[in-house]
PDB file of N, CA and C in Angstrom:
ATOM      1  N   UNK A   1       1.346  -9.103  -8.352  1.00  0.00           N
ATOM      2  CA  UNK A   1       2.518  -8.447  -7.850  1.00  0.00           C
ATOM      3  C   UNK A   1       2.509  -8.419  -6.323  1.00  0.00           C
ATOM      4  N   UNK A   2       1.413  -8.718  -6.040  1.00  0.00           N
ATOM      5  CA  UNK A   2       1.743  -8.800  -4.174  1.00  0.00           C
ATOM      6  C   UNK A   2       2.477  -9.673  -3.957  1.00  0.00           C
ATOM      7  N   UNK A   3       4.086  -9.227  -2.936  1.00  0.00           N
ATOM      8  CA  UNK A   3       5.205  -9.787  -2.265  1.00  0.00           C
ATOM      9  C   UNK A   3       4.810  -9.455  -0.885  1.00  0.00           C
ATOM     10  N   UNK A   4       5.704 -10.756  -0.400  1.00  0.00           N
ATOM     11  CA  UNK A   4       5.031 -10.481   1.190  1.00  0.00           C
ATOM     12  C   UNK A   4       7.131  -9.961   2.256  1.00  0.00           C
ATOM     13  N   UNK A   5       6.643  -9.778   3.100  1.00  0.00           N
ATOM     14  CA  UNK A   5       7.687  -9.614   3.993  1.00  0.00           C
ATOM     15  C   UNK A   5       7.674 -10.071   5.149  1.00  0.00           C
ATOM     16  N   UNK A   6       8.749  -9.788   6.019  1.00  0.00           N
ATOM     17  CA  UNK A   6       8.397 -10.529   7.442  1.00  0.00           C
ATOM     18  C   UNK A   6       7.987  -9.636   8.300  1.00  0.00           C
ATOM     19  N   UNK A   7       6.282 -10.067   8.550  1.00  0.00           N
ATOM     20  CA  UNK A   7       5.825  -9.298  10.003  1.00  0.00           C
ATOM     21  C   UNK A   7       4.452 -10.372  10.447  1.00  0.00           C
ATOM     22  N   UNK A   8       4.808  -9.647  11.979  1.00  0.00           N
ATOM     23  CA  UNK A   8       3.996 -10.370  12.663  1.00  0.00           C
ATOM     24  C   UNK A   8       2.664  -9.323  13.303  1.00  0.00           C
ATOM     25  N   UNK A   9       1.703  -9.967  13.624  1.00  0.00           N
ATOM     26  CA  UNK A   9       0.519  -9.286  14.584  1.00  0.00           C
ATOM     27  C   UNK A   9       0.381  -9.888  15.662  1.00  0.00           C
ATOM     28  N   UNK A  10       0.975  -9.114  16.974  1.00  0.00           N
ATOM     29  CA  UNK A  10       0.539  -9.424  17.850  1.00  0.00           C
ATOM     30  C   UNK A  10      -0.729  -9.329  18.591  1.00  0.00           C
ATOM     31  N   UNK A  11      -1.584 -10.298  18.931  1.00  0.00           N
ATOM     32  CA  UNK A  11      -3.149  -9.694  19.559  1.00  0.00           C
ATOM     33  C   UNK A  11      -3.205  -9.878  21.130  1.00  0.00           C
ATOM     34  N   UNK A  12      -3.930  -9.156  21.591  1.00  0.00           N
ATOM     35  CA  UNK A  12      -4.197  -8.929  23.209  1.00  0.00           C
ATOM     36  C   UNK A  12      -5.363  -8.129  23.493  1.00  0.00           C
ATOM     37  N   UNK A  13      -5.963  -8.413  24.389  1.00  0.00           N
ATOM     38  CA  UNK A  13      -7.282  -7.617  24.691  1.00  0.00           C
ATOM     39  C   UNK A  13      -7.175  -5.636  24.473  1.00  0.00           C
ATOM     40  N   UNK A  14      -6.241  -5.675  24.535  1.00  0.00           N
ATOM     41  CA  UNK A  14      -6.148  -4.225  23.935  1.00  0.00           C
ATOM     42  C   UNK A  14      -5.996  -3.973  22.292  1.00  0.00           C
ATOM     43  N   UNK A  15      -5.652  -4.667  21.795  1.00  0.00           N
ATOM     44  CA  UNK A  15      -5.907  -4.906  20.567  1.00  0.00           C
ATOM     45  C   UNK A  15      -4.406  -5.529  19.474  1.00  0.00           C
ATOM     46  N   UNK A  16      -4.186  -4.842  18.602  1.00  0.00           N
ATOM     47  CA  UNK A  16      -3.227  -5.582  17.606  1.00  0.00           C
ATOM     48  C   UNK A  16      -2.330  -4.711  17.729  1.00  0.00           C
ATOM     49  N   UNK A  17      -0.892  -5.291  17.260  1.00  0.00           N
ATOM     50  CA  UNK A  17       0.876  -4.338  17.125  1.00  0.00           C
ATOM     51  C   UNK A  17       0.874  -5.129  16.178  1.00  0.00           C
ATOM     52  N   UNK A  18       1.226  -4.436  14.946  1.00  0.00           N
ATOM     53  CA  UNK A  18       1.918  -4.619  13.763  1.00  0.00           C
ATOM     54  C   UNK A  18       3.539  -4.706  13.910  1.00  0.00           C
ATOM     55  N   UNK A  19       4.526  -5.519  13.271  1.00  0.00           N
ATOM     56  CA  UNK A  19       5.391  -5.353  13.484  1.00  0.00           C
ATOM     57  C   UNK A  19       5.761  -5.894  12.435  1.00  0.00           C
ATOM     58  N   UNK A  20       6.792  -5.140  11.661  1.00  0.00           N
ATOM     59  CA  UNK A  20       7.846  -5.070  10.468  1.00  0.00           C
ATOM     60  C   UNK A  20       9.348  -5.387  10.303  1.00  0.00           C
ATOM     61  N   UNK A  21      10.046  -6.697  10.067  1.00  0.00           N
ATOM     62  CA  UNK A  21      11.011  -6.932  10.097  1.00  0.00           C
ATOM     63  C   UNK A  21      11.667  -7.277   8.588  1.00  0.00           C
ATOM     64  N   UNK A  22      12.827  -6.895   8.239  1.00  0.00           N
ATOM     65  CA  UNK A  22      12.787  -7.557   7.200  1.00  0.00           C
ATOM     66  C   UNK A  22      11.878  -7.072   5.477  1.00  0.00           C
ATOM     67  N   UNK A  23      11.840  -5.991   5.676  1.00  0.00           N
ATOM     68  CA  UNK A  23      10.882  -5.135   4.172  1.00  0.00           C
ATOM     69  C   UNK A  23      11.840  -5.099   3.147  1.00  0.00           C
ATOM     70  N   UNK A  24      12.446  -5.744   2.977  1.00  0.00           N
ATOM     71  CA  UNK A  24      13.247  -5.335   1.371  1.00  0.00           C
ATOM     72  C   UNK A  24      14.183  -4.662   1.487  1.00  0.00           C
ATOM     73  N   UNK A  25      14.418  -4.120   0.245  1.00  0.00           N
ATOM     74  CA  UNK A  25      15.486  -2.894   0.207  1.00  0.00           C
ATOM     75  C   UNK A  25      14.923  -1.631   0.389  1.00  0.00           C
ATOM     76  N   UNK A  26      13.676  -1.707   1.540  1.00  0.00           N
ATOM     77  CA  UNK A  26      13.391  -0.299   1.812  1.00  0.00           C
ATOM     78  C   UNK A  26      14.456   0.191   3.609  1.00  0.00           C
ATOM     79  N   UNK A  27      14.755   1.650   2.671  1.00  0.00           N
ATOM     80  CA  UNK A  27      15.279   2.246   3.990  1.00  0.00           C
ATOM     81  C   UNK A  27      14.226   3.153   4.367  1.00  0.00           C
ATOM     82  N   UNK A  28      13.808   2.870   5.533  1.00  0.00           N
ATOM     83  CA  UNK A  28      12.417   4.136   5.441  1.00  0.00           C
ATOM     84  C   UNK A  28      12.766   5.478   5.856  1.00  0.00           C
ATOM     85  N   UNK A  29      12.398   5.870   5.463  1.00  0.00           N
ATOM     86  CA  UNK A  29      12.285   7.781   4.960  1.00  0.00           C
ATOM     87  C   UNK A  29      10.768   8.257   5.646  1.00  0.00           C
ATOM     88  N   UNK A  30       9.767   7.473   5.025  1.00  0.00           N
ATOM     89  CA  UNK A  30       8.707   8.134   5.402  1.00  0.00           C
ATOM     90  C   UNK A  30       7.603   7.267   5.401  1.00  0.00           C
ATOM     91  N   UNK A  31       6.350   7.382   6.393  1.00  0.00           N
ATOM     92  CA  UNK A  31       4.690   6.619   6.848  1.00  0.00           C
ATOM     93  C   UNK A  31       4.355   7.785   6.702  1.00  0.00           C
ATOM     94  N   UNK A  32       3.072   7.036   6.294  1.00  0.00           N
ATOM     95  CA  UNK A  32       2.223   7.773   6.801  1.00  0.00           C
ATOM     96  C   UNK A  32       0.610   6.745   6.999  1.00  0.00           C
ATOM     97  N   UNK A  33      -0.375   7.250   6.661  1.00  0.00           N
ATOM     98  CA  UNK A  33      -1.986   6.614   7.063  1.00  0.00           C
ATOM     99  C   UNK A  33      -3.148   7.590   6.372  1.00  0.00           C
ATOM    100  N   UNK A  34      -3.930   6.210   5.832  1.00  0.00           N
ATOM    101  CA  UNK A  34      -4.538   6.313   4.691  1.00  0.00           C
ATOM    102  C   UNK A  34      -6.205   5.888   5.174  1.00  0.00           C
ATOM    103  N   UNK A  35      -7.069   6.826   5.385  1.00  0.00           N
ATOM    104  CA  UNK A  35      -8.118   6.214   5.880  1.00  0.00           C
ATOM    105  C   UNK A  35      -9.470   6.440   4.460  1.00  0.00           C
ATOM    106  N   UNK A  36      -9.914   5.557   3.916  1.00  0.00           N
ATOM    107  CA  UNK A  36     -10.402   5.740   2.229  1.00  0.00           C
ATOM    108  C   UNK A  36     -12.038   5.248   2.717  1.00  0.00           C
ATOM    109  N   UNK A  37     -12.877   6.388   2.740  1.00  0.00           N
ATOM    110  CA  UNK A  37     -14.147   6.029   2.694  1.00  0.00           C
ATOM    111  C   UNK A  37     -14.904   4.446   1.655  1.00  0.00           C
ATOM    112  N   UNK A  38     -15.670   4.309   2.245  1.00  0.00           N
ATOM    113  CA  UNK A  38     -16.510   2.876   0.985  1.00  0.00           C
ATOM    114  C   UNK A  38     -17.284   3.674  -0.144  1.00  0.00           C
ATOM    115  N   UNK A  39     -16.505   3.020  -1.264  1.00  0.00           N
ATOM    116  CA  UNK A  39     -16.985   3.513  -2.583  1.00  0.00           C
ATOM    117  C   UNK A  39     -15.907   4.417  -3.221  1.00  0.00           C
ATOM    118  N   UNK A  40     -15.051   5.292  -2.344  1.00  0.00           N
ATOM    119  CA  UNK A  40     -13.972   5.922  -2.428  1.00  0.00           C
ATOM    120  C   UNK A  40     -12.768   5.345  -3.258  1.00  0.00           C
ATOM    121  N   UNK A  41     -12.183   6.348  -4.616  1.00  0.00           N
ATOM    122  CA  UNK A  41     -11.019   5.318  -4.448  1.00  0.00           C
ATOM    123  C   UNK A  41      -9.265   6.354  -4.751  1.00  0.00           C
ATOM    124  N   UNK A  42      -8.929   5.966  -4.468  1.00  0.00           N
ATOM    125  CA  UNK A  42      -7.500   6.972  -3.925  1.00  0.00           C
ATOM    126  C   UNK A  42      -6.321   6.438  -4.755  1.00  0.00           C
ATOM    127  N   UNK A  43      -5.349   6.958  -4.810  1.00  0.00           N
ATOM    128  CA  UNK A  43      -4.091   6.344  -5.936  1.00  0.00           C
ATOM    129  C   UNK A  43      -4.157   6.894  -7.206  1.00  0.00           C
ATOM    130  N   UNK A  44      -4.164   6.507  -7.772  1.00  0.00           N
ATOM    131  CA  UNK A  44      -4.194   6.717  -9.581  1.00  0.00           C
ATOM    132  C   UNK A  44      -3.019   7.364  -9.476  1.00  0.00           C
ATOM    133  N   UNK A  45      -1.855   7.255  -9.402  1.00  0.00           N
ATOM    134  CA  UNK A  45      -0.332   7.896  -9.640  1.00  0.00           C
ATOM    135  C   UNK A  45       0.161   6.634  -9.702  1.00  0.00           C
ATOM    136  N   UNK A  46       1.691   6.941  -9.924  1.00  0.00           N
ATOM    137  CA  UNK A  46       2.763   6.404  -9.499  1.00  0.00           C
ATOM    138  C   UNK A  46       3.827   7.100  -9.192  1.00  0.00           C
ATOM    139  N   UNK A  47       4.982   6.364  -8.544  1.00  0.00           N
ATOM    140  CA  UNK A  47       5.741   6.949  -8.071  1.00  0.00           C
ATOM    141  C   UNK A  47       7.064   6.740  -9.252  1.00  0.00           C
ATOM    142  N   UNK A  48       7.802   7.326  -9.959  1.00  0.00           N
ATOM    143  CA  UNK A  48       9.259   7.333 -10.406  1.00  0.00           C
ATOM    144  C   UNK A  48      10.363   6.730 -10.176  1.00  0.00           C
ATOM    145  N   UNK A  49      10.536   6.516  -8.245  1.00  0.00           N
ATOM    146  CA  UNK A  49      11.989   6.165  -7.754  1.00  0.00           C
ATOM    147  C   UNK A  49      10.901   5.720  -6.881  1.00  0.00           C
ATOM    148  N   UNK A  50      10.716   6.295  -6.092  1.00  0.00           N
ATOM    149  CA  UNK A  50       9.842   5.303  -4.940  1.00  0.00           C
ATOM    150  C   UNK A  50       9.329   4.278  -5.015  1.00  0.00           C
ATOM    151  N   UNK A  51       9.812   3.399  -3.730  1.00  0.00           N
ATOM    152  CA  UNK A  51       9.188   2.129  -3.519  1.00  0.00           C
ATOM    153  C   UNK A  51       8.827   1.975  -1.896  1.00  0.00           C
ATOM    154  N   UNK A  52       7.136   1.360  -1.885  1.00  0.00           N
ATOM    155  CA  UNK A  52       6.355   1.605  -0.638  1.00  0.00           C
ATOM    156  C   UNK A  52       5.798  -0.210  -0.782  1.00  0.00           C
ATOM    157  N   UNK A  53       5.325   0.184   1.057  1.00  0.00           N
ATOM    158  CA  UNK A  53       4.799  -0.763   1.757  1.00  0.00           C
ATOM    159  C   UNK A  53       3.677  -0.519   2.025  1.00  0.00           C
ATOM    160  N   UNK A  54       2.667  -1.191   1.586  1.00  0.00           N
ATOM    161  CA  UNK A  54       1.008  -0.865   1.810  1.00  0.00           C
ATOM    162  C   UNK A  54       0.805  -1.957   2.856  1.00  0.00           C
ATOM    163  N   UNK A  55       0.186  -1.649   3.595  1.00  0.00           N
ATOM    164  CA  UNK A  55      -0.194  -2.780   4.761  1.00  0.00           C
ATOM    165  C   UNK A  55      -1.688  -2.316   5.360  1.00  0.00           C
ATOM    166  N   UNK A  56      -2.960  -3.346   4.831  1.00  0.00           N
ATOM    167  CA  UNK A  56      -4.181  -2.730   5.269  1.00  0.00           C
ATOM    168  C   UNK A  56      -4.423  -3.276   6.597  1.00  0.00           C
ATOM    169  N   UNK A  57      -4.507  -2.591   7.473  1.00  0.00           N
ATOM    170  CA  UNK A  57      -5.235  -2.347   8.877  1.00  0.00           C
ATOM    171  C   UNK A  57      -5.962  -2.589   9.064  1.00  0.00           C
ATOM    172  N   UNK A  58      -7.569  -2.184   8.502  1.00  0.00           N
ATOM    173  CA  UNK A  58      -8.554  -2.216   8.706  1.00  0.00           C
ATOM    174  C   UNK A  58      -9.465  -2.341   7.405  1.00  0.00           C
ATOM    175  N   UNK A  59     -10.567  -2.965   7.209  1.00  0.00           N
ATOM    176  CA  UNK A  59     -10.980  -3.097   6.015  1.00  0.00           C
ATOM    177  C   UNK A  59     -10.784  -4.307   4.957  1.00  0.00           C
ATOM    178  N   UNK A  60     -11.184  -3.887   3.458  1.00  0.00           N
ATOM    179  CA  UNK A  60     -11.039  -4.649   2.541  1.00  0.00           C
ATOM    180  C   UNK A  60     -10.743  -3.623   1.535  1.00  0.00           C
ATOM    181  N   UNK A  61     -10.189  -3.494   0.619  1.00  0.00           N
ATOM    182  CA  UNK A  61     -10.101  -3.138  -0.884  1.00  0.00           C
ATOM    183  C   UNK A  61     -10.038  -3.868  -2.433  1.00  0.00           C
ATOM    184  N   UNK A  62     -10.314  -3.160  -3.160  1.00  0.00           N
ATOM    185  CA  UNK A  62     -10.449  -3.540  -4.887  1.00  0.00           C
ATOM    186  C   UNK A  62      -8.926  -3.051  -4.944  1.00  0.00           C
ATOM    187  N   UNK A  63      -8.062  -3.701  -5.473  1.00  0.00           N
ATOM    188  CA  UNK A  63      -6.721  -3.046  -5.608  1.00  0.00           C
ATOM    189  C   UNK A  63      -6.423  -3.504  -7.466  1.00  0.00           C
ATOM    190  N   UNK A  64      -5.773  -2.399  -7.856  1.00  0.00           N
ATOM    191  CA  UNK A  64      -5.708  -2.496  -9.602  1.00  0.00           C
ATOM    192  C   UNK A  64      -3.996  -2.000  -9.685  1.00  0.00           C
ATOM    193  N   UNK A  65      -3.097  -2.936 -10.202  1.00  0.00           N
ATOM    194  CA  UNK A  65      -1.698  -2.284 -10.506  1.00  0.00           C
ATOM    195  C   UNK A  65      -1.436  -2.141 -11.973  1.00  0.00           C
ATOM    196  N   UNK A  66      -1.092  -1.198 -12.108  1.00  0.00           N
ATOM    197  CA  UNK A  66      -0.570  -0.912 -13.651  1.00  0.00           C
ATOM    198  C   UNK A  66       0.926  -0.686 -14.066  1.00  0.00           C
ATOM    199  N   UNK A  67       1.836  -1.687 -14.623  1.00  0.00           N
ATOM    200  CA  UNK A  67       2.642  -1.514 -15.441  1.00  0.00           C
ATOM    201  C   UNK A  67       3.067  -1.475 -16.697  1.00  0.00           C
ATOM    202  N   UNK A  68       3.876  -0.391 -17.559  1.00  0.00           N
ATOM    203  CA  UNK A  68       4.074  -1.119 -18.607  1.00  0.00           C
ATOM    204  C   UNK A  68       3.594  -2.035 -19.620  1.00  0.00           C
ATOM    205  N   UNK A  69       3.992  -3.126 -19.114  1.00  0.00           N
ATOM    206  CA  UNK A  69       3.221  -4.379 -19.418  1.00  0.00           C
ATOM    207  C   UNK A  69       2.039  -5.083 -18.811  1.00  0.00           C
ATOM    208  N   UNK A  70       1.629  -4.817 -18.167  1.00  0.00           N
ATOM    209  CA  UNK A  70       0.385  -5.360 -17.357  1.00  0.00           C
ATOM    210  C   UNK A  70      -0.229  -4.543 -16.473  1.00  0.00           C
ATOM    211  N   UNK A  71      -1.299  -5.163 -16.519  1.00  0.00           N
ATOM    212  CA  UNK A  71      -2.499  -5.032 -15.467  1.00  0.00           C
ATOM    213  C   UNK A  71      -3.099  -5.645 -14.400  1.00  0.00           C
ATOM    214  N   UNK A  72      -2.765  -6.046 -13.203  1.00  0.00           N
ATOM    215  CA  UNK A  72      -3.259  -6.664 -12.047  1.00  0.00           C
ATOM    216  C   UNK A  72      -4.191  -6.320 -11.356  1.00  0.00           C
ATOM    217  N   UNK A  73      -5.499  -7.239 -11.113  1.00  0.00           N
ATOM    218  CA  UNK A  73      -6.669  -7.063 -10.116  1.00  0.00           C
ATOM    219  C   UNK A  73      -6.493  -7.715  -9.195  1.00  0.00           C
ATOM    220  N   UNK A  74      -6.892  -7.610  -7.984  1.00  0.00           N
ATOM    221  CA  UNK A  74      -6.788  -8.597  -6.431  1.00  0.00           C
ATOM    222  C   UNK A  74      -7.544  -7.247  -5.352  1.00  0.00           C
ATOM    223  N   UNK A  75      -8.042  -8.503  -4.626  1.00  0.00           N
ATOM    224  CA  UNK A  75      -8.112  -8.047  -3.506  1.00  0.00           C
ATOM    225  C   UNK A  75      -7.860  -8.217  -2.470  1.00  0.00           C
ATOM    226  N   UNK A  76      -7.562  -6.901  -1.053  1.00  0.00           N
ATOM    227  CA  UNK A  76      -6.719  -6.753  -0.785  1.00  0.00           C
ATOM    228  C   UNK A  76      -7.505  -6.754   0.948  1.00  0.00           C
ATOM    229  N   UNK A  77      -7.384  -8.065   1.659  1.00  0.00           N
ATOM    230  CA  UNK A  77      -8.150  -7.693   3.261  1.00  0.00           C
ATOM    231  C   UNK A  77      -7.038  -7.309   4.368  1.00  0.00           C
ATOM    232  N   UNK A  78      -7.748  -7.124   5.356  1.00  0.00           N
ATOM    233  CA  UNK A  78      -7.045  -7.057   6.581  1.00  0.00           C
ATOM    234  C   UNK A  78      -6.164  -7.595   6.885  1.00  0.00           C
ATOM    235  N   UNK A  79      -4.834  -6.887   7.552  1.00  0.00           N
ATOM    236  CA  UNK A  79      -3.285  -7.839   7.624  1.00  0.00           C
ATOM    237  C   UNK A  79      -2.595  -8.019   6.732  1.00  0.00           C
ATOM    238  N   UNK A  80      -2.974  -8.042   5.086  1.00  0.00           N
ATOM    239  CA  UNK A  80      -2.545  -7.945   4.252  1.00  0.00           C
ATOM    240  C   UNK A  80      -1.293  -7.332   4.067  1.00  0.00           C
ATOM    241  N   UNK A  81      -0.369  -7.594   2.988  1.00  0.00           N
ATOM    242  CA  UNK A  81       0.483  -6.149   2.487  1.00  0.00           C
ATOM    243  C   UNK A  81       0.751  -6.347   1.323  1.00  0.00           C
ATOM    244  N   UNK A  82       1.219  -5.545   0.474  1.00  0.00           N
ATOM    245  CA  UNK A  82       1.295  -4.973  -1.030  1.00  0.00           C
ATOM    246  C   UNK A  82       3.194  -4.354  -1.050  1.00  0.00           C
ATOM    247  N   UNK A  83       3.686  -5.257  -1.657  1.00  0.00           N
ATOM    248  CA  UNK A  83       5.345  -4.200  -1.780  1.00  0.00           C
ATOM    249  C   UNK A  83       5.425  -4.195  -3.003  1.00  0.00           C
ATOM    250  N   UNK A  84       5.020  -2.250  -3.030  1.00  0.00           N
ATOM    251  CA  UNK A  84       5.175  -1.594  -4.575  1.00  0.00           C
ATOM    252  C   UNK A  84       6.743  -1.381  -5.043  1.00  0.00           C
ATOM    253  N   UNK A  85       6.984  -2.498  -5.723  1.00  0.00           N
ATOM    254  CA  UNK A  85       9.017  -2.047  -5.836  1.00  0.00           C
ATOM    255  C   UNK A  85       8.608  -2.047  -7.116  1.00  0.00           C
ATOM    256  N   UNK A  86       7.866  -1.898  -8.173  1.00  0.00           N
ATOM    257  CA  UNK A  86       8.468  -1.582  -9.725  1.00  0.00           C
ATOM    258  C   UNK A  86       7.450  -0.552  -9.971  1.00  0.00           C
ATOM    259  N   UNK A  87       7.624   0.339 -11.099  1.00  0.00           N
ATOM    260  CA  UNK A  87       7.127   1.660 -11.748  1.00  0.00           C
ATOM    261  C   UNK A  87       5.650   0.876 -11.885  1.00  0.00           C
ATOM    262  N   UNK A  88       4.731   1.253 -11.238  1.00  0.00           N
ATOM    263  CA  UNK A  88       3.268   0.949 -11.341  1.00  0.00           C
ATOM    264  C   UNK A  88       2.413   2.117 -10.361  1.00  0.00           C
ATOM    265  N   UNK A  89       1.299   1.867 -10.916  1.00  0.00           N
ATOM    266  CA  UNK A  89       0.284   2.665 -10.678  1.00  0.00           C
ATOM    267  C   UNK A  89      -0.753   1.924  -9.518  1.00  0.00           C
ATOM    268  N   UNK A  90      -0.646   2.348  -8.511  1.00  0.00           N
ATOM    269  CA  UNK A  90      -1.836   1.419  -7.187  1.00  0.00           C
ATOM    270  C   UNK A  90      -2.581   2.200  -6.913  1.00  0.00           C
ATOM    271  N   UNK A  91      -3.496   2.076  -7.496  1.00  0.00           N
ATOM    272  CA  UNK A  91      -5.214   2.087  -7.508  1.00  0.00           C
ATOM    273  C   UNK A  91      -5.747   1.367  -6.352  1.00  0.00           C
ATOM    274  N   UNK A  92      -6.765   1.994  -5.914  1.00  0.00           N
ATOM    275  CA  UNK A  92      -7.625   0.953  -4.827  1.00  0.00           C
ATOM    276  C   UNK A  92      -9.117   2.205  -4.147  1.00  0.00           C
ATOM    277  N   UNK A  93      -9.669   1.069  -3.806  1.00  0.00           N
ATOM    278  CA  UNK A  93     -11.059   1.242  -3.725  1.00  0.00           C
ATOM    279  C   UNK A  93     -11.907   0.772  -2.798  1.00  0.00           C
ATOM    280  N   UNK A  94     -12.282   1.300  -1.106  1.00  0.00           N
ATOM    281  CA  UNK A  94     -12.463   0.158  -0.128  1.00  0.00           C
ATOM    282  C   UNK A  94     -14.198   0.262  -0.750  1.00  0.00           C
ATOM    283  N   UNK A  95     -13.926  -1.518  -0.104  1.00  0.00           N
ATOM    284  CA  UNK A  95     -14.844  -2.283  -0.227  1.00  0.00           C
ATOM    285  C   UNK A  95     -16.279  -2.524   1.210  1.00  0.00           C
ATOM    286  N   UNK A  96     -15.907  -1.612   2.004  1.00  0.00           N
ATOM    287  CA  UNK A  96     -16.456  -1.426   3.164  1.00  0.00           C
ATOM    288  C   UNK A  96     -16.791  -0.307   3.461  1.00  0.00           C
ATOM    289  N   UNK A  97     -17.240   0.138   4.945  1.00  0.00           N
ATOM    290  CA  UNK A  97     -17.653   1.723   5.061  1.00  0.00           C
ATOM    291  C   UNK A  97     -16.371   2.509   5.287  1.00  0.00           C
ATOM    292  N   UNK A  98     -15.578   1.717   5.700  1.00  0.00           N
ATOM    293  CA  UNK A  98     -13.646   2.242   5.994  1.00  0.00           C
ATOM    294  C   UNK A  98     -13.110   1.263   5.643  1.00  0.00           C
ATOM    295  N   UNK A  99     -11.708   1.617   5.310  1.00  0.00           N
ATOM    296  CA  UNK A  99     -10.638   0.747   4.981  1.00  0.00           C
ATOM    297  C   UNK A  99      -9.431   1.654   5.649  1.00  0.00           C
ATOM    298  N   UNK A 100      -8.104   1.229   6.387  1.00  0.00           N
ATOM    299  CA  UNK A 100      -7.362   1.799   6.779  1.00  0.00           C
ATOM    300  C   UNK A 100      -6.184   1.598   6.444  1.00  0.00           C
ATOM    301  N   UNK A 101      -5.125   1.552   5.562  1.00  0.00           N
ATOM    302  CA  UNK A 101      -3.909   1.228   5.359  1.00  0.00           C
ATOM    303  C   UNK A 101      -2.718   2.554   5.725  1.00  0.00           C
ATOM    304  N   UNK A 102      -1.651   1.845   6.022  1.00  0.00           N
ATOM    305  CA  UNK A 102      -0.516   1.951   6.675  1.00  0.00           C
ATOM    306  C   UNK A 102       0.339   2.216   5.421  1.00  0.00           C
ATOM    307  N   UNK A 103       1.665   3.416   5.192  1.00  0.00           N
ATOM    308  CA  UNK A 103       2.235   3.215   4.110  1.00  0.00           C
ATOM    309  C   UNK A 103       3.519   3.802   4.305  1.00  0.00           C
ATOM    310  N   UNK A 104       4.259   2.590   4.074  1.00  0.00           N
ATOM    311  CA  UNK A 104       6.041   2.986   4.228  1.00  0.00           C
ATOM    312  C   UNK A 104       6.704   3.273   3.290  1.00  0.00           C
ATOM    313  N   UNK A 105       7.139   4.214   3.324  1.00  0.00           N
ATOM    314  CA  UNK A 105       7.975   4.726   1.875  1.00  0.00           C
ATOM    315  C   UNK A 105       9.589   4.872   2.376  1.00  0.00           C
ATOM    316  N   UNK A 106      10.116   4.656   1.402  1.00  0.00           N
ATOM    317  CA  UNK A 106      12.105   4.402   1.295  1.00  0.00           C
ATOM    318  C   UNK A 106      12.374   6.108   0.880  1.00  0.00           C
ATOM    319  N   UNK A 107      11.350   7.074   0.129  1.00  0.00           N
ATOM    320  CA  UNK A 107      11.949   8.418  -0.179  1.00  0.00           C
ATOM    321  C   UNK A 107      10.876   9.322   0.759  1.00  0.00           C
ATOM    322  N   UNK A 108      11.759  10.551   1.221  1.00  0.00           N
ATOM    323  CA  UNK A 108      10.612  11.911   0.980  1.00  0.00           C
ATOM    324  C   UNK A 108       9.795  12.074   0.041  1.00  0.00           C
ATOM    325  N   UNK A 109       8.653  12.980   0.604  1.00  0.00           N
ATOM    326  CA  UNK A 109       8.091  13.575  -0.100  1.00  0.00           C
ATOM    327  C   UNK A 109       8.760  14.288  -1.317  1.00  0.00           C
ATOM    328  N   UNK A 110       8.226  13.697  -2.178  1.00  0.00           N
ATOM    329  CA  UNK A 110       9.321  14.831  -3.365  1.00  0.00           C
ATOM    330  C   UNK A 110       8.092  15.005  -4.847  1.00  0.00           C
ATOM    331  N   UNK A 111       7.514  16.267  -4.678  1.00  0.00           N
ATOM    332  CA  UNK A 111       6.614  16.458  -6.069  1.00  0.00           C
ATOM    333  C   UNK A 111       7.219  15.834  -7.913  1.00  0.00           C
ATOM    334  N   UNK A 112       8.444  15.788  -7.391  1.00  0.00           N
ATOM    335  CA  UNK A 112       8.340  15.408  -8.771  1.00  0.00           C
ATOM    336  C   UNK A 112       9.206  14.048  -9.203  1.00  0.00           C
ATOM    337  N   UNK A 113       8.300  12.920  -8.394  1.00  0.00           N
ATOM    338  CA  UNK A 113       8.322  11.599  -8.106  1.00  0.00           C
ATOM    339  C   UNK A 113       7.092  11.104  -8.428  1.00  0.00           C
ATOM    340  N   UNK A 114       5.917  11.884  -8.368  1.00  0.00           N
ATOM    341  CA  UNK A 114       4.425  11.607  -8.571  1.00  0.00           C
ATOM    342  C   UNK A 114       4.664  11.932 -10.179  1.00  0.00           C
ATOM    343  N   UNK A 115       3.622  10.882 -10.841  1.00  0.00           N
ATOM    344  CA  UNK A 115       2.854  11.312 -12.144  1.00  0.00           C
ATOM    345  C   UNK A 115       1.549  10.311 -11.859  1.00  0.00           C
ATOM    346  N   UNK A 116       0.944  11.352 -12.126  1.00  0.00           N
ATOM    347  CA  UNK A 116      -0.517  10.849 -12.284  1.00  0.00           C
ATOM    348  C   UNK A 116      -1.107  10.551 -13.414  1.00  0.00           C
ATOM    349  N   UNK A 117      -2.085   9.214 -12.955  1.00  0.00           N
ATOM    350  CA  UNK A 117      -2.642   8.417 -14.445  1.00  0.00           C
ATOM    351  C   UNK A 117      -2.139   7.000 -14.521  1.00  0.00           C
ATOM    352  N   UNK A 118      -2.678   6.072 -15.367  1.00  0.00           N
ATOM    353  CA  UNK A 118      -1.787   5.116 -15.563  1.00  0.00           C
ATOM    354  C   UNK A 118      -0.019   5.042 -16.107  1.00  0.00           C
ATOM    355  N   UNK A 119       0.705   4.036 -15.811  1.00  0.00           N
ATOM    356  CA  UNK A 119       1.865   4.005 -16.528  1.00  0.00           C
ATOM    357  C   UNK A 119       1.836   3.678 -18.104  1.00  0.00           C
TER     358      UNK A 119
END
């Protein structure tokens, strides 16, 4: 299920700019930043209506999606991105001492958009 979008990384001795053009049918609402210890693993929900942009920063991860009908393993390095647009469950697990991902969401915060567990 990893779809890609249009962005670029710019590099310079000061370091990297991420830049996002072009994400889908996301209107963004809301980021935020995800910093997941090694061995750590974070997710096990899904979202209802929401659809997000995972983009890892820093690191590597074990990434596991669950729909419905299937089950997807991959992994997931640096620069990468992940566009969660269907009812699934993103699991992940860095593979390093840090992993850092970036995450754009199209809704607010809204509690009762989360269910936790597989789909």
């Amino acid at each position: 299920m990893k779809k890609s979008c249009d962005f670029k990384v710019v590099k310079d001795n000061r370091g990297q700019l991420f830049s996002f053009d072009k994400i889908g049918p996301l209107l963004l609402k809301r980021a935020y930043f995800i910093e997941c210890k090694g061995g750590m693993r974070r997710g096990s929900h899904f979202h209802k209506i929401g659809k997000q942009l995972i983009c890892l920063v820093e690191g590597e991860l074990n990434v596991k999606t669950f729909t419905e009908k299937t089950c997807e393993e991959f992994v997931m390095r640096q620069g990468e991105i992940f566009f969660q647009d269907t009812f699934c469950t993103f699991e992940f697990e860095s593979r390093v001492d840090i992993s850092k991902l970036l995450v754009l969401c199209d809704n607010e915060h809204d509690p009762d958009d989360y269910y936790a567990g597989e789909a």
